[in-house]
C-alpha atoms as a PDB file:
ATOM      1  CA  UNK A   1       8.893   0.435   1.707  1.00  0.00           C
ATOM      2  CA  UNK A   2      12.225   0.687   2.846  1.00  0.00           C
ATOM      3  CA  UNK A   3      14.055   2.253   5.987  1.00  0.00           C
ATOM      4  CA  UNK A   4      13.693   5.805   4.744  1.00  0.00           C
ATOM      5  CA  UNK A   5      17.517   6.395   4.330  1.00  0.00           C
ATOM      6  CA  UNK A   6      18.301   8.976   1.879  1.00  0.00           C
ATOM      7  CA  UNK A   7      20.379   6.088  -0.263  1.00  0.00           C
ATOM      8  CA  UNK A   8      18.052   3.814  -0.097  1.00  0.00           C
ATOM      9  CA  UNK A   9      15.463   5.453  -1.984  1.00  0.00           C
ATOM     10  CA  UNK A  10      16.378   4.005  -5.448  1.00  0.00           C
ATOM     11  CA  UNK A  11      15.160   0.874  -3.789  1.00  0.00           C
ATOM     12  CA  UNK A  12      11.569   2.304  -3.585  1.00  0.00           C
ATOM     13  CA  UNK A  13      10.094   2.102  -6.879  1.00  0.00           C
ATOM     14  CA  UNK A  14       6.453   3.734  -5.705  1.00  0.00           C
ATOM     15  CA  UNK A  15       6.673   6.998  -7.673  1.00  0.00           C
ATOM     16  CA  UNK A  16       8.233   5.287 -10.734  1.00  0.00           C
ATOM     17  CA  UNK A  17       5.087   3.313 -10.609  1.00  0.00           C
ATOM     18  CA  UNK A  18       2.869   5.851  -9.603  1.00  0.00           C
ATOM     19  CA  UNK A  19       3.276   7.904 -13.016  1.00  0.00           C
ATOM     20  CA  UNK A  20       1.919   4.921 -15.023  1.00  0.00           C
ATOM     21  CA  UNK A  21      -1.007   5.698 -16.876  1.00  0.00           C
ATOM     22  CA  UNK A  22      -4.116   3.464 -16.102  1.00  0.00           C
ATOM     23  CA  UNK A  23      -1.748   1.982 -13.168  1.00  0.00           C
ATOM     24  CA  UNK A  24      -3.269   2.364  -9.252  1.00  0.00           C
ATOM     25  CA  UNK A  25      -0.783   2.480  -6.459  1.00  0.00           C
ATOM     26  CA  UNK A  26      -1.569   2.016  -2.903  1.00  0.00           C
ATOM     27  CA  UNK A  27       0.540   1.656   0.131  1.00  0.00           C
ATOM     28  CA  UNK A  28      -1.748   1.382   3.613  1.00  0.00           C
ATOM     29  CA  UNK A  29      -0.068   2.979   6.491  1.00  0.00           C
ATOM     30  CA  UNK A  30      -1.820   0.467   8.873  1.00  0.00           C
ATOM     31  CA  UNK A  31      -3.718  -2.204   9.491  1.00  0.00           C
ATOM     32  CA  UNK A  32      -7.692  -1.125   8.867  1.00  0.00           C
ATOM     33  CA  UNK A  33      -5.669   0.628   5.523  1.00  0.00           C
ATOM     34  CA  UNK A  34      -3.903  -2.567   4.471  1.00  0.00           C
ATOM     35  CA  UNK A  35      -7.811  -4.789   4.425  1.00  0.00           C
ATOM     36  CA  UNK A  36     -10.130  -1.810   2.584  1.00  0.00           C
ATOM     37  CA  UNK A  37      -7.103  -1.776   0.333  1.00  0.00           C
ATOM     38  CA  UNK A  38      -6.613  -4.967  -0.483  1.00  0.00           C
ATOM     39  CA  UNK A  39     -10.480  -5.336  -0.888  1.00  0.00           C
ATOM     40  CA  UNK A  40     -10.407  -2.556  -3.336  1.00  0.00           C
ATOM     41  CA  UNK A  41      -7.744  -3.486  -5.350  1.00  0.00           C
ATOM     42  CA  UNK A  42      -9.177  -6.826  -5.504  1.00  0.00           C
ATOM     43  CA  UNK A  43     -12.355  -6.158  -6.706  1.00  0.00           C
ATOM     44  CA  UNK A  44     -10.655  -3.349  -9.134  1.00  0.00           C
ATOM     45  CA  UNK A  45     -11.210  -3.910 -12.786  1.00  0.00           C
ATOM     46  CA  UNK A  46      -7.637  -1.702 -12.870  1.00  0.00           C
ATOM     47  CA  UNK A  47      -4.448  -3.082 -12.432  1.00  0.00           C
ATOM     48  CA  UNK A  48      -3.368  -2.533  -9.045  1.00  0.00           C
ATOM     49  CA  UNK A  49       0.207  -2.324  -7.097  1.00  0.00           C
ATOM     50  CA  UNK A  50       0.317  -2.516  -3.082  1.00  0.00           C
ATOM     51  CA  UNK A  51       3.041  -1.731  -1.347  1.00  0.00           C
ATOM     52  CA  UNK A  52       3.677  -3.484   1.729  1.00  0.00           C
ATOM     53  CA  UNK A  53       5.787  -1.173   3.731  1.00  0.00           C
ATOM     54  CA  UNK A  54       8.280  -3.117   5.679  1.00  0.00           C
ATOM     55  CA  UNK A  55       8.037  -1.201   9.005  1.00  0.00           C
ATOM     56  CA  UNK A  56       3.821  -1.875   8.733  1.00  0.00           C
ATOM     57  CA  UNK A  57       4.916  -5.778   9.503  1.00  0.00           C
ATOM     58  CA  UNK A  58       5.302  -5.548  12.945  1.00  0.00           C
ATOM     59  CA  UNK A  59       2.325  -3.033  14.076  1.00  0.00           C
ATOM     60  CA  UNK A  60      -0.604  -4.524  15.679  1.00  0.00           C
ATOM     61  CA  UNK A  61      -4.006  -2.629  15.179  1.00  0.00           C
ATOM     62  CA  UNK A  62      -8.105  -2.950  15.512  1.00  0.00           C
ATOM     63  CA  UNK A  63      -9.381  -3.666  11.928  1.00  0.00           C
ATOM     64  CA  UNK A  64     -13.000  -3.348  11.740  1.00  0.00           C
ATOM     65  CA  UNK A  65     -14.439  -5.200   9.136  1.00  0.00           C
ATOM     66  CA  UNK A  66     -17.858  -4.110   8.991  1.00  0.00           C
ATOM     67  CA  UNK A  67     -17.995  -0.471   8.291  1.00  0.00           C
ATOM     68  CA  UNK A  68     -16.801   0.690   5.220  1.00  0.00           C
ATOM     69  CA  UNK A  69     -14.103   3.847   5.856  1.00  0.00           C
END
């Protein structure tokens, strides 16, 4: 997440999370991303983290829930 400024990086824990053993980290970088990730993780029998970035909040996209990517 974040604003990618150099000093705010400490504020983006994904690699500190990503080096956790039996831990999955995902972070969609849009829309069709964010569902088949979500529907993975949920139906994960792994923990799971997603990461919401902040500047995905506001982008509109086609999210076709049919096919499978």
């Amino acid at each position: 997440g974040g604003i990618g400024a150099v000093e705010h990086h400490s504020e983006s824990p994904e690699a500190l999370f990503a080096h956790v053993a039996g831990l999955k980290v995902v972070s969609p970088s849009n829309a069709s991303d964010a569902y088949w990730m979500m529907q993975q993780a949920v139906q994960s029998d792994d923990p799971v983290i997603f990461f919401e970035p902040k500047r995905r909040y506001w982008d509109k996209g086609e999210v076709d829930t049919e096919s499978i990517p």
